[in-house]
C-alpha atoms as a PDB file:
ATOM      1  CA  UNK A   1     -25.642 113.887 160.143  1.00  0.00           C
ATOM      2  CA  UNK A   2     -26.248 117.222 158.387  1.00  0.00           C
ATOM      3  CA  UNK A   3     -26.272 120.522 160.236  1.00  0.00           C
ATOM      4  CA  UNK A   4     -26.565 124.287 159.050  1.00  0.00           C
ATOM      5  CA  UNK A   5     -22.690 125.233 157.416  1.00  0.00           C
ATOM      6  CA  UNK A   6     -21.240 127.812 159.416  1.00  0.00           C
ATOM      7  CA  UNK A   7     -21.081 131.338 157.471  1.00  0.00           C
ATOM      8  CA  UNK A   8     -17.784 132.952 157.078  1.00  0.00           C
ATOM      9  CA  UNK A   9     -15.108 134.689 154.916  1.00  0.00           C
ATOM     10  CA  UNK A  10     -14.390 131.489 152.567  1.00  0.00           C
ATOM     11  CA  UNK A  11     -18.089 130.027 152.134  1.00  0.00           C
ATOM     12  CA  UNK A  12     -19.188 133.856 151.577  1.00  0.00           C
ATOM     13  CA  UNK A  13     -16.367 134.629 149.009  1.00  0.00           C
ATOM     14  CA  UNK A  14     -17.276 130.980 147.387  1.00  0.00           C
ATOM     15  CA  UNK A  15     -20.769 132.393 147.046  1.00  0.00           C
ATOM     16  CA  UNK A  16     -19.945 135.605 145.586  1.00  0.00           C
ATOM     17  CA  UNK A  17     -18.270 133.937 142.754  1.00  0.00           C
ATOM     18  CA  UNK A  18     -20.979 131.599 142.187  1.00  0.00           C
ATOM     19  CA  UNK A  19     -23.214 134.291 142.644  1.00  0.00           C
ATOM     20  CA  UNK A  20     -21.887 135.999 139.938  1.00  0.00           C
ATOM     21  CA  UNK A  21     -21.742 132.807 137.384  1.00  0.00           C
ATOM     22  CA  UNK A  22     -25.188 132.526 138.061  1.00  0.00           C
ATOM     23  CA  UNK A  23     -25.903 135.654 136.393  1.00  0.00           C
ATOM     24  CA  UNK A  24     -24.015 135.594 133.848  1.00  0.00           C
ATOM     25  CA  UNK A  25     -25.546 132.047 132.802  1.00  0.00           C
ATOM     26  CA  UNK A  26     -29.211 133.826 133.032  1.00  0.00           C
ATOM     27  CA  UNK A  27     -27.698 136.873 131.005  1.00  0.00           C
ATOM     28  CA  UNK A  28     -26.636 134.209 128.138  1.00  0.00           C
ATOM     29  CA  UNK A  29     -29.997 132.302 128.098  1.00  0.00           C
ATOM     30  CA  UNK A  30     -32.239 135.712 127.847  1.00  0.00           C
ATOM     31  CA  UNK A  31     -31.874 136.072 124.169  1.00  0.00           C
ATOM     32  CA  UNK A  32     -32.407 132.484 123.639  1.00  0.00           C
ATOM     33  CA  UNK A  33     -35.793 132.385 126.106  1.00  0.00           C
ATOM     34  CA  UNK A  34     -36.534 135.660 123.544  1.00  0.00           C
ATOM     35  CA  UNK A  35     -36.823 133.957 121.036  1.00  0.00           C
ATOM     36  CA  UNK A  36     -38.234 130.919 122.321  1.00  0.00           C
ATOM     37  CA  UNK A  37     -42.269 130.080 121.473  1.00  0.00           C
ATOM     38  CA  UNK A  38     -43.866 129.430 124.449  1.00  0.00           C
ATOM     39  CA  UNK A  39     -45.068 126.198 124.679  1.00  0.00           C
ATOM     40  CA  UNK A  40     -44.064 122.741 124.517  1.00  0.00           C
ATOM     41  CA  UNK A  41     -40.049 123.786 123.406  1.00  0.00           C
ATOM     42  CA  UNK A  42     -40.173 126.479 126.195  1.00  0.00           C
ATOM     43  CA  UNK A  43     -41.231 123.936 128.945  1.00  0.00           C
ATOM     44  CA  UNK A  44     -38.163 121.366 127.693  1.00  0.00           C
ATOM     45  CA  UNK A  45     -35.899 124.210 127.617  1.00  0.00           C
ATOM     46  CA  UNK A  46     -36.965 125.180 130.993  1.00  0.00           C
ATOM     47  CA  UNK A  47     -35.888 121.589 132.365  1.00  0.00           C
ATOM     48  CA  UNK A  48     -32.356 122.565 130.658  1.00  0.00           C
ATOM     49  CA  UNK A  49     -31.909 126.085 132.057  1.00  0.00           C
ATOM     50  CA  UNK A  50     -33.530 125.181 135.474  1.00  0.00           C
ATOM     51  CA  UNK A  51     -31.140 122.306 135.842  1.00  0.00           C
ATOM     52  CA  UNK A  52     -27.877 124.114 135.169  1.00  0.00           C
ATOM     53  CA  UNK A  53     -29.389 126.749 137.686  1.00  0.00           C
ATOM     54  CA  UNK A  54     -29.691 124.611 140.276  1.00  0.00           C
ATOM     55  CA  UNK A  55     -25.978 122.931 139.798  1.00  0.00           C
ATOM     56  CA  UNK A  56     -24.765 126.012 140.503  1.00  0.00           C
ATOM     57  CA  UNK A  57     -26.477 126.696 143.509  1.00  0.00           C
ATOM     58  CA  UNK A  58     -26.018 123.868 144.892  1.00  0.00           C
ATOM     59  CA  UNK A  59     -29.683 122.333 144.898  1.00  0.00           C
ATOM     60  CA  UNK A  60     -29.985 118.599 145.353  1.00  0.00           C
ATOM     61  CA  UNK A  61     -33.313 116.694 143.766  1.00  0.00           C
ATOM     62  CA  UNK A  62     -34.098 113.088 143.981  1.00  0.00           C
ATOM     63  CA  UNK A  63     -37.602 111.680 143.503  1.00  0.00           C
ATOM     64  CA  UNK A  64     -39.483 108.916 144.812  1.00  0.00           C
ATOM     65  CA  UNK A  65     -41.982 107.656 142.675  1.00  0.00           C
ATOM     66  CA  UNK A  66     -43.572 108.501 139.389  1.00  0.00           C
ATOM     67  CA  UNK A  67     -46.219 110.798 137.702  1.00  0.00           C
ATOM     68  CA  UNK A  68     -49.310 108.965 136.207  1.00  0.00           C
ATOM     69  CA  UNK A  69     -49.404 108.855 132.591  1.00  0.00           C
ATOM     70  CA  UNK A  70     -53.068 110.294 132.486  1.00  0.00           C
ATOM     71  CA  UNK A  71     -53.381 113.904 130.936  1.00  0.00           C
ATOM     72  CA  UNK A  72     -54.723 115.919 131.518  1.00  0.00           C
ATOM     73  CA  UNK A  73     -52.517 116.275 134.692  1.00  0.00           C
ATOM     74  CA  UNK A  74     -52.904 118.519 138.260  1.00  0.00           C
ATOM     75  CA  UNK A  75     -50.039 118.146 140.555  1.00  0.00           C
ATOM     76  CA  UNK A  76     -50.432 119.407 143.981  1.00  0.00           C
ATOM     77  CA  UNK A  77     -47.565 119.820 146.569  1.00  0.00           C
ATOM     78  CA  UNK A  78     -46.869 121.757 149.863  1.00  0.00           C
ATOM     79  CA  UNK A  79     -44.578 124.530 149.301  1.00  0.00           C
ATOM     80  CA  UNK A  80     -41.645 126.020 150.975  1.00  0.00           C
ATOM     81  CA  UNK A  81     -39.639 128.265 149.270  1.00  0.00           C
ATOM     82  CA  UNK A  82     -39.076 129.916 145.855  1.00  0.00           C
ATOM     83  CA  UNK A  83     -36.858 126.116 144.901  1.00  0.00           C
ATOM     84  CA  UNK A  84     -40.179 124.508 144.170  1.00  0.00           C
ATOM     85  CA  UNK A  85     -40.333 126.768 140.801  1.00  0.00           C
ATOM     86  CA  UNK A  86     -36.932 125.025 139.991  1.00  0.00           C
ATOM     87  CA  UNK A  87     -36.960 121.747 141.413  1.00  0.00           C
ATOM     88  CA  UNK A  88     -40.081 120.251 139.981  1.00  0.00           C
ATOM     89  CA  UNK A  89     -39.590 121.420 136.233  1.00  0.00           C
ATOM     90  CA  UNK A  90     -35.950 119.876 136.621  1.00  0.00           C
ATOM     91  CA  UNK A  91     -37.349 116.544 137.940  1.00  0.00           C
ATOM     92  CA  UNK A  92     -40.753 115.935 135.883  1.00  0.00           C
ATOM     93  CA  UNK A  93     -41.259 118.838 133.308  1.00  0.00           C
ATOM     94  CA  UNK A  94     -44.409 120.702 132.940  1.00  0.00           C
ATOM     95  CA  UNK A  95     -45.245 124.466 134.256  1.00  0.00           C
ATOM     96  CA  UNK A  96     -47.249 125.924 136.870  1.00  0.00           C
ATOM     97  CA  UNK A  97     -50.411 128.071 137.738  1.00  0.00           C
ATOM     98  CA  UNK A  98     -49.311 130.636 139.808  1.00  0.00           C
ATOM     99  CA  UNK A  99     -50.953 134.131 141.686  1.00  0.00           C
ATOM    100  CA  UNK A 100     -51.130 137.392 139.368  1.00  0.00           C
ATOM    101  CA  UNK A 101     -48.704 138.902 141.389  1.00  0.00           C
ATOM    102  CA  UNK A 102     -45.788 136.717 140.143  1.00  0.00           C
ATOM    103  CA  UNK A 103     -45.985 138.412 136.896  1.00  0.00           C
ATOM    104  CA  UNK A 104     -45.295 141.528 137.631  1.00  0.00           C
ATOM    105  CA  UNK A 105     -41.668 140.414 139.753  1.00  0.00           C
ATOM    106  CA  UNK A 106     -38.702 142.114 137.565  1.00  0.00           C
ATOM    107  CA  UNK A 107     -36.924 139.280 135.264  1.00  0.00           C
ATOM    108  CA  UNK A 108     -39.250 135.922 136.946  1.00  0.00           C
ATOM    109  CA  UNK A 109     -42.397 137.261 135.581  1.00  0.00           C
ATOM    110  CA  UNK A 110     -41.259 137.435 132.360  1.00  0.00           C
ATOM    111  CA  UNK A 111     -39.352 134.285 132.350  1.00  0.00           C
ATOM    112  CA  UNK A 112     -42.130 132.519 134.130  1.00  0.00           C
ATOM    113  CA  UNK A 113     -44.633 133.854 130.782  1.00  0.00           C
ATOM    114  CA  UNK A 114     -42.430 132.141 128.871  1.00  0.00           C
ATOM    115  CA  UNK A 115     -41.796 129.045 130.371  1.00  0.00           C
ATOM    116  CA  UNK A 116     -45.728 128.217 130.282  1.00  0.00           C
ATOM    117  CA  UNK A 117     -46.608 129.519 133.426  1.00  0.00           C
ATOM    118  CA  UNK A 118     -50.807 130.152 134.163  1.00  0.00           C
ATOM    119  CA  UNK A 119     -50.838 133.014 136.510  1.00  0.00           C
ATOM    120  CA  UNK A 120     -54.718 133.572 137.661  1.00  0.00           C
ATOM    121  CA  UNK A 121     -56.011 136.475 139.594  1.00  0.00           C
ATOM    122  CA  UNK A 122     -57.206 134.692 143.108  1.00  0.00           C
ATOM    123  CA  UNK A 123     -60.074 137.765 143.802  1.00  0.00           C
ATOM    124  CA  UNK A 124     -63.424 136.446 143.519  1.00  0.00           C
ATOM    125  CA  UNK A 125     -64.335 139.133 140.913  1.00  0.00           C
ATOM    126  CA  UNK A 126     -61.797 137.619 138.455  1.00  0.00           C
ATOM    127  CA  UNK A 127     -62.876 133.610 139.394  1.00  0.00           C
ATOM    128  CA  UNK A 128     -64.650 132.875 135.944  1.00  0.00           C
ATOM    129  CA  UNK A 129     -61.915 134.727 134.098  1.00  0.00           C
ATOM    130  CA  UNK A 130     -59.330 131.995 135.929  1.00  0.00           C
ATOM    131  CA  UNK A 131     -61.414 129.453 135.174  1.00  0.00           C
ATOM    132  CA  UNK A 132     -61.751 129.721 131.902  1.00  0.00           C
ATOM    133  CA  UNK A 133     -57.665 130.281 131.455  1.00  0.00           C
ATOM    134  CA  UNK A 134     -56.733 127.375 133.666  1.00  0.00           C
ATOM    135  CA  UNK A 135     -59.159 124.777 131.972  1.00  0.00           C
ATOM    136  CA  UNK A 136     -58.071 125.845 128.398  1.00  0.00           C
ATOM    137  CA  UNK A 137     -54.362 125.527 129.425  1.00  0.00           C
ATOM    138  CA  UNK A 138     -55.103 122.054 130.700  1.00  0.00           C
ATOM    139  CA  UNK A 139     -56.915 121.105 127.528  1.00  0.00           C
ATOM    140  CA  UNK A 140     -54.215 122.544 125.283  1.00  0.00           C
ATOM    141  CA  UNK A 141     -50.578 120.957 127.061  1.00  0.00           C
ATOM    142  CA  UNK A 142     -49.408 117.664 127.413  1.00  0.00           C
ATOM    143  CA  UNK A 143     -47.090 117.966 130.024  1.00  0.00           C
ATOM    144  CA  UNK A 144     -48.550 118.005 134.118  1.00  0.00           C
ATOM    145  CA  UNK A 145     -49.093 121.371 135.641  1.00  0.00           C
ATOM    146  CA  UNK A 146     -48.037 122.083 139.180  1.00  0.00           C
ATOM    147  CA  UNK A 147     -49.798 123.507 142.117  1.00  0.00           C
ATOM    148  CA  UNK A 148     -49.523 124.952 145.071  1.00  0.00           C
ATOM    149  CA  UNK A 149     -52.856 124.920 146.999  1.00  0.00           C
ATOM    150  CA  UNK A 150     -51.996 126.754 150.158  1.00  0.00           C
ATOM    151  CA  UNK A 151     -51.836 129.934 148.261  1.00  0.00           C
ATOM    152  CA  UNK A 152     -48.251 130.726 149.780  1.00  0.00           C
ATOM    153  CA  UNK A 153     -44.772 129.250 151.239  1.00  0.00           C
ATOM    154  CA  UNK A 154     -44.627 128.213 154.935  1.00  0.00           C
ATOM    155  CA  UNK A 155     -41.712 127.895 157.568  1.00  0.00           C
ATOM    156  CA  UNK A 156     -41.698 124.313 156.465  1.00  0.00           C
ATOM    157  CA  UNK A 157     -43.365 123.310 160.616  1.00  0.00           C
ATOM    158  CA  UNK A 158     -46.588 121.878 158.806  1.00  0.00           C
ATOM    159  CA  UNK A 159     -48.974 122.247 155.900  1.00  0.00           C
ATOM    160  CA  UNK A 160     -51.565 124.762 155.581  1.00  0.00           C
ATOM    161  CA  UNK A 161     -55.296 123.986 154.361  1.00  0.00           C
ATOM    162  CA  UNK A 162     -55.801 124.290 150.711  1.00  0.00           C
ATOM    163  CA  UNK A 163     -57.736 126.721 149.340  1.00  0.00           C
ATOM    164  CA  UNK A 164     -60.768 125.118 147.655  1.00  0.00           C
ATOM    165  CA  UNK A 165     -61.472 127.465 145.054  1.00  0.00           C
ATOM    166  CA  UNK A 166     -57.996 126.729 143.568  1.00  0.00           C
ATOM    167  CA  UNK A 167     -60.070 123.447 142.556  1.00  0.00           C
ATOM    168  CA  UNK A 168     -62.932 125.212 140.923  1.00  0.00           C
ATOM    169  CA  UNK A 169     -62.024 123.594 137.228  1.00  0.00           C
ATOM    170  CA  UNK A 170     -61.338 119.745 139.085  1.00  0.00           C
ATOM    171  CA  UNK A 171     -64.807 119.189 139.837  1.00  0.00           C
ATOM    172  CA  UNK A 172     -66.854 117.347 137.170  1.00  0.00           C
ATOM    173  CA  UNK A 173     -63.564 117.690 135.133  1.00  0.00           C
ATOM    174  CA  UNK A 174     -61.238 114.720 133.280  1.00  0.00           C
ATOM    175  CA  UNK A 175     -58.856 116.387 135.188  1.00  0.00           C
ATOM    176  CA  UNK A 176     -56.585 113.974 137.327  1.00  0.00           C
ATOM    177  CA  UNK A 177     -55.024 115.231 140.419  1.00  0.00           C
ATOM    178  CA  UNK A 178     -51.708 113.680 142.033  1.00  0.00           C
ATOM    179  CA  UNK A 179     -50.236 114.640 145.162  1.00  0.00           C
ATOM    180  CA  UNK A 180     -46.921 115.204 146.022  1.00  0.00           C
ATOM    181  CA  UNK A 181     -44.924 115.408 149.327  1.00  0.00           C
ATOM    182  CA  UNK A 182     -41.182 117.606 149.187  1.00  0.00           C
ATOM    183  CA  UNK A 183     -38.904 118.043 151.949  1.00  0.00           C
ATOM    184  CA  UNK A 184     -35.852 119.895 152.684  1.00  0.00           C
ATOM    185  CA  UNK A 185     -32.780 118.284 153.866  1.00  0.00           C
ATOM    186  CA  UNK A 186     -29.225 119.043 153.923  1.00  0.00           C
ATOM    187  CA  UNK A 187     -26.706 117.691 151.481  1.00  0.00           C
ATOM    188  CA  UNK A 188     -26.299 114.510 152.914  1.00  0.00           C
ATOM    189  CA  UNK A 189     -29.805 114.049 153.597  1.00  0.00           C
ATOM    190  CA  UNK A 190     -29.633 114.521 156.862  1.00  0.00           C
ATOM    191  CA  UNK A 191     -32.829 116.379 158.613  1.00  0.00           C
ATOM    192  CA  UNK A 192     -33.291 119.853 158.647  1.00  0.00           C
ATOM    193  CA  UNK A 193     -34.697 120.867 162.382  1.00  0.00           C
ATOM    194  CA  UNK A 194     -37.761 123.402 162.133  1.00  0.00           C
ATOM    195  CA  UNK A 195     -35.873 126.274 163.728  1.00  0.00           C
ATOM    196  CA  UNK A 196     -32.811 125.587 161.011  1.00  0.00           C
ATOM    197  CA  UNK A 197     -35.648 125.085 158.442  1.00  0.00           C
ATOM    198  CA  UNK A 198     -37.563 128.758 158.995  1.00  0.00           C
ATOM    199  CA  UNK A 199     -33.841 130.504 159.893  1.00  0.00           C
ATOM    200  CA  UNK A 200     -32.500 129.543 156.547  1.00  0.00           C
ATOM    201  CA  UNK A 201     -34.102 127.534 154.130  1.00  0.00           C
ATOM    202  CA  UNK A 202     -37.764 129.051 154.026  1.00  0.00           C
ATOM    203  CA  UNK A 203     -38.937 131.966 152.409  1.00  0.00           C
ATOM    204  CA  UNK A 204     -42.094 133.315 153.881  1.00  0.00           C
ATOM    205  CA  UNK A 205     -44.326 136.050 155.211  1.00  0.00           C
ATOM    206  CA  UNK A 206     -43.234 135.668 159.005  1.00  0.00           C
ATOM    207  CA  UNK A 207     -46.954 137.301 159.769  1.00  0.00           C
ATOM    208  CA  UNK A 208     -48.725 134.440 158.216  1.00  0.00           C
ATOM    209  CA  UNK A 209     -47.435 131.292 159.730  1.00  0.00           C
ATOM    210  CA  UNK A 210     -49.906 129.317 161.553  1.00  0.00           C
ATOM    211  CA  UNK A 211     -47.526 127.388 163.481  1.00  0.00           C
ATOM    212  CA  UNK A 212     -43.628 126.925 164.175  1.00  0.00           C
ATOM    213  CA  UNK A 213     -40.578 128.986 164.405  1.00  0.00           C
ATOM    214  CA  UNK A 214     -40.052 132.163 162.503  1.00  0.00           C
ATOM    215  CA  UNK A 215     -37.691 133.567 161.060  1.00  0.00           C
ATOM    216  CA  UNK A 216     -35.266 136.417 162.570  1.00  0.00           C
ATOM    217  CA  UNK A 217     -35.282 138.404 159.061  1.00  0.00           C
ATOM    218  CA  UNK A 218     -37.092 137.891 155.350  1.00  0.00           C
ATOM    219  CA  UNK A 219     -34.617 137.678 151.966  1.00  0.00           C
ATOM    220  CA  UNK A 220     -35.728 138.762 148.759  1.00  0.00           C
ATOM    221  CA  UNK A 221     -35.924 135.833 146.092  1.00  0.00           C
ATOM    222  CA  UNK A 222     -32.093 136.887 144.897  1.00  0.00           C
ATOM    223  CA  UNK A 223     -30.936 137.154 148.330  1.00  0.00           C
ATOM    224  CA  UNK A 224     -32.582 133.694 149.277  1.00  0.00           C
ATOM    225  CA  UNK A 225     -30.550 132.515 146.317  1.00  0.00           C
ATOM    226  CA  UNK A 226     -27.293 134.091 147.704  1.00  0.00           C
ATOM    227  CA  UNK A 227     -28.002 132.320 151.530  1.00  0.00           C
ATOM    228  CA  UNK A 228     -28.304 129.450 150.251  1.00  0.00           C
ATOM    229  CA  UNK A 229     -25.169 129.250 147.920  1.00  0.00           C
ATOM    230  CA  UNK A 230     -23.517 130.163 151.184  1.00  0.00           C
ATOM    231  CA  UNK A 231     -24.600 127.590 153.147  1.00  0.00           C
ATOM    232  CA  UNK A 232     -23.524 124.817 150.617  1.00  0.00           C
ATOM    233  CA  UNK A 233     -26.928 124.011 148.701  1.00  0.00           C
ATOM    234  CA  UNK A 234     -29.405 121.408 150.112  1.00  0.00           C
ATOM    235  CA  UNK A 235     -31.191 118.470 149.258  1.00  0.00           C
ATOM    236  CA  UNK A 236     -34.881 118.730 148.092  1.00  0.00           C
ATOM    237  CA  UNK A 237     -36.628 114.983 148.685  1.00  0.00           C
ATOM    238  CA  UNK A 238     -39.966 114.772 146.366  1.00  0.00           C
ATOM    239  CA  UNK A 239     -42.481 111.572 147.086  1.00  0.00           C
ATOM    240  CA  UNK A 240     -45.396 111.568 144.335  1.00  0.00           C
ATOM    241  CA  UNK A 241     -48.216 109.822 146.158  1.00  0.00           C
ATOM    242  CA  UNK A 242     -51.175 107.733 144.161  1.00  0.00           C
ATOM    243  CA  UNK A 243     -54.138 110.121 142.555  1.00  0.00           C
ATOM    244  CA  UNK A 244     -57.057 109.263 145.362  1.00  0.00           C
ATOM    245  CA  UNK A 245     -60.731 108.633 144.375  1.00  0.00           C
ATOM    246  CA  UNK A 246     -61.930 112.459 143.975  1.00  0.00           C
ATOM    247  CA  UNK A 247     -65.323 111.721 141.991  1.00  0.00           C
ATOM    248  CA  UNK A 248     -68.681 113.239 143.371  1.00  0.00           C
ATOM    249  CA  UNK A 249     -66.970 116.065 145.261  1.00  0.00           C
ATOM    250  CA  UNK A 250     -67.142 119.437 145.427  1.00  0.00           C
ATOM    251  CA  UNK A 251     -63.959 121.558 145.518  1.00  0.00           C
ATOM    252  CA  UNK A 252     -64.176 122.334 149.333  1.00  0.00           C
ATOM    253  CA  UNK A 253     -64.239 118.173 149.624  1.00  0.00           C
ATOM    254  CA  UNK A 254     -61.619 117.963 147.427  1.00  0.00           C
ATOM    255  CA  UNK A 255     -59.109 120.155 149.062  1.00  0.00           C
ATOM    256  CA  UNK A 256     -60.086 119.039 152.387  1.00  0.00           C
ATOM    257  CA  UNK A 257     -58.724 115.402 150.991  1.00  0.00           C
ATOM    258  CA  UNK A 258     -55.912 116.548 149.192  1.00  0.00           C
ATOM    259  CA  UNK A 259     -54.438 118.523 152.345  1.00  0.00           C
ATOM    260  CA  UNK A 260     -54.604 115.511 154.410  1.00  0.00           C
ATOM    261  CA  UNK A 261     -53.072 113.209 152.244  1.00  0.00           C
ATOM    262  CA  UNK A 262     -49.944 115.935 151.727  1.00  0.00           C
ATOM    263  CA  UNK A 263     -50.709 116.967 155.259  1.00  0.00           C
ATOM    264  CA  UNK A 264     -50.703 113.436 156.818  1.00  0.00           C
ATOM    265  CA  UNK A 265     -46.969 112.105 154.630  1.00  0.00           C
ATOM    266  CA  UNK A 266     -45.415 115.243 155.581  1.00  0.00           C
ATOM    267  CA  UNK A 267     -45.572 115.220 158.822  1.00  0.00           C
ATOM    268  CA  UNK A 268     -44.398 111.569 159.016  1.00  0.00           C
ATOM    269  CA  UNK A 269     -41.249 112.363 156.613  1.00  0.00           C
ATOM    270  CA  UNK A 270     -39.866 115.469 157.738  1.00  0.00           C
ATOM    271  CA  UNK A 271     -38.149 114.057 160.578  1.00  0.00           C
ATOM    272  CA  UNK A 272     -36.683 111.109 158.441  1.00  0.00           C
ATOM    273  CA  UNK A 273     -33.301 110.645 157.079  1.00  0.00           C
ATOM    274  CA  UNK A 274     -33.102 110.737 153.616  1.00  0.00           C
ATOM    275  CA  UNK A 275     -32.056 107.245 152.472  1.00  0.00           C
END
């Protein structure tokens, strides 16, 4: 059940066209995003915009389990490709914190800004100057904010270690952190084998992988988008796991913690069959 859809003339001319819709339904929503305060309205419209997005790509999400009610909210996942920017506004609402250099991309930057993204310059220089931002956001918003403690995207083989000063403003904080597991699998939920995984589905610095296959050639963000409209779409499985006991540490505990938990469920569902 499930395998990679072979590429030719028909699936590529299919892609093309939807390809093309797809920019023409970001073209129509600019002026409204323009005009749009950021905030609380930009975040809802987000889930709107993000989930006609991924119809048209062909991006699958189904959720199991839910997000605690407590606010103010940190939700930490592992992290594949550029979907997760998508596919977890679409299924919970809420924004992100995400590196500097995000904001400078052409078109996502921008968008991002507006769609109540925290983007916080990761140099040690700048680390009170995050701080600050990041705790203020979480004060101010009552929606959870997502992220992504390895600091990157990974062939999808394993989980890297979080980086503990990511979880500088958790310690002594009210903040509550949740964990999250999400998978890749195809359509039909079948699994997606690591080799498949890295080939086609990943998008990641083939230098920095720690572990696992690679893959034979990087895509930009809009050319990931393109593969994967080719290919048919996939299916991206999220499991929100219980907030664990995190009182008393320091940050280095506290990633430590939080990448085994993620670490430890991922491992045991990527190989699974979607039910």
């Amino acid at each position: 059940m499930g395998r990679v859809r072979r590429q030719n003339f028909f699936n590529t001319f299919g892609a093309v066209l939807k390809f093309a819709l797809f920019w023409i339904l970001v073209a129509i929503q600019l002026p409204i995003i323009l005009f749009l305060p950021r905030g609380r309205a930009s975040v809802r419209y987000m889930r709107f915009f993000m989930r006609i997005l991924l119809y048209v790509v062909g991006v699958r999400v189904r959720v199991h389990g839910k997000l605690v009610a407590h606010r103010p909210l940190l939700v930490i996942s592992n992290h594949i490709s550029i979907f997760e920017i998508a596919t977890f506004p679409v299924a919970f609402g809420g924004s992100f914190i995400a590196k500097k250099e995000m904001e400078s991309w052409p078109l996502v930057g921008w968008v991002a800004r507006k769609f109540g993204v925290v983007f916080i310059d990761r140099r040690p220089s700048h680390a009170m100057d995050a701080l600050t931002q990041v705790q203020q956001t979480l004060r101010d918003v009552s929606y959870p904010i997502f992220l992504f403690p390895e600091g990157t995207t990974t062939n999808g083989a394993y989980v890297k270690p979080f980086k503990s000063t990511l979880f500088n403003f958790v310690e002594n904080s009210d903040v509550l952190v949740q964990p999250m597991v999400m998978n890749y699998r195809f359509r039909d939920g079948g699994v997606i084998s690591d080799a498949d995984l890295a080939e086609h589905f990943a998008y990641f610095n083939n230098s920095n992988q720690d572990t696992g296959p690679r893959c034979s050639r990087e895509r930009s963000a809009f050319g990931q988008v393109f593969h994967i409209m080719v290919l048919g779409g996939f299916l991206v499985e999220l499991t929100v796991l219980p907030p664990p006991p995190l009182a008393g540490m320091d940050r280095k505990q506290i990633a430590e913690t939080l990448q085994k938990i993620v670490s430890e469920k991922y491992m045991e569902l990527k190989n699974k069959t979607a039910k």
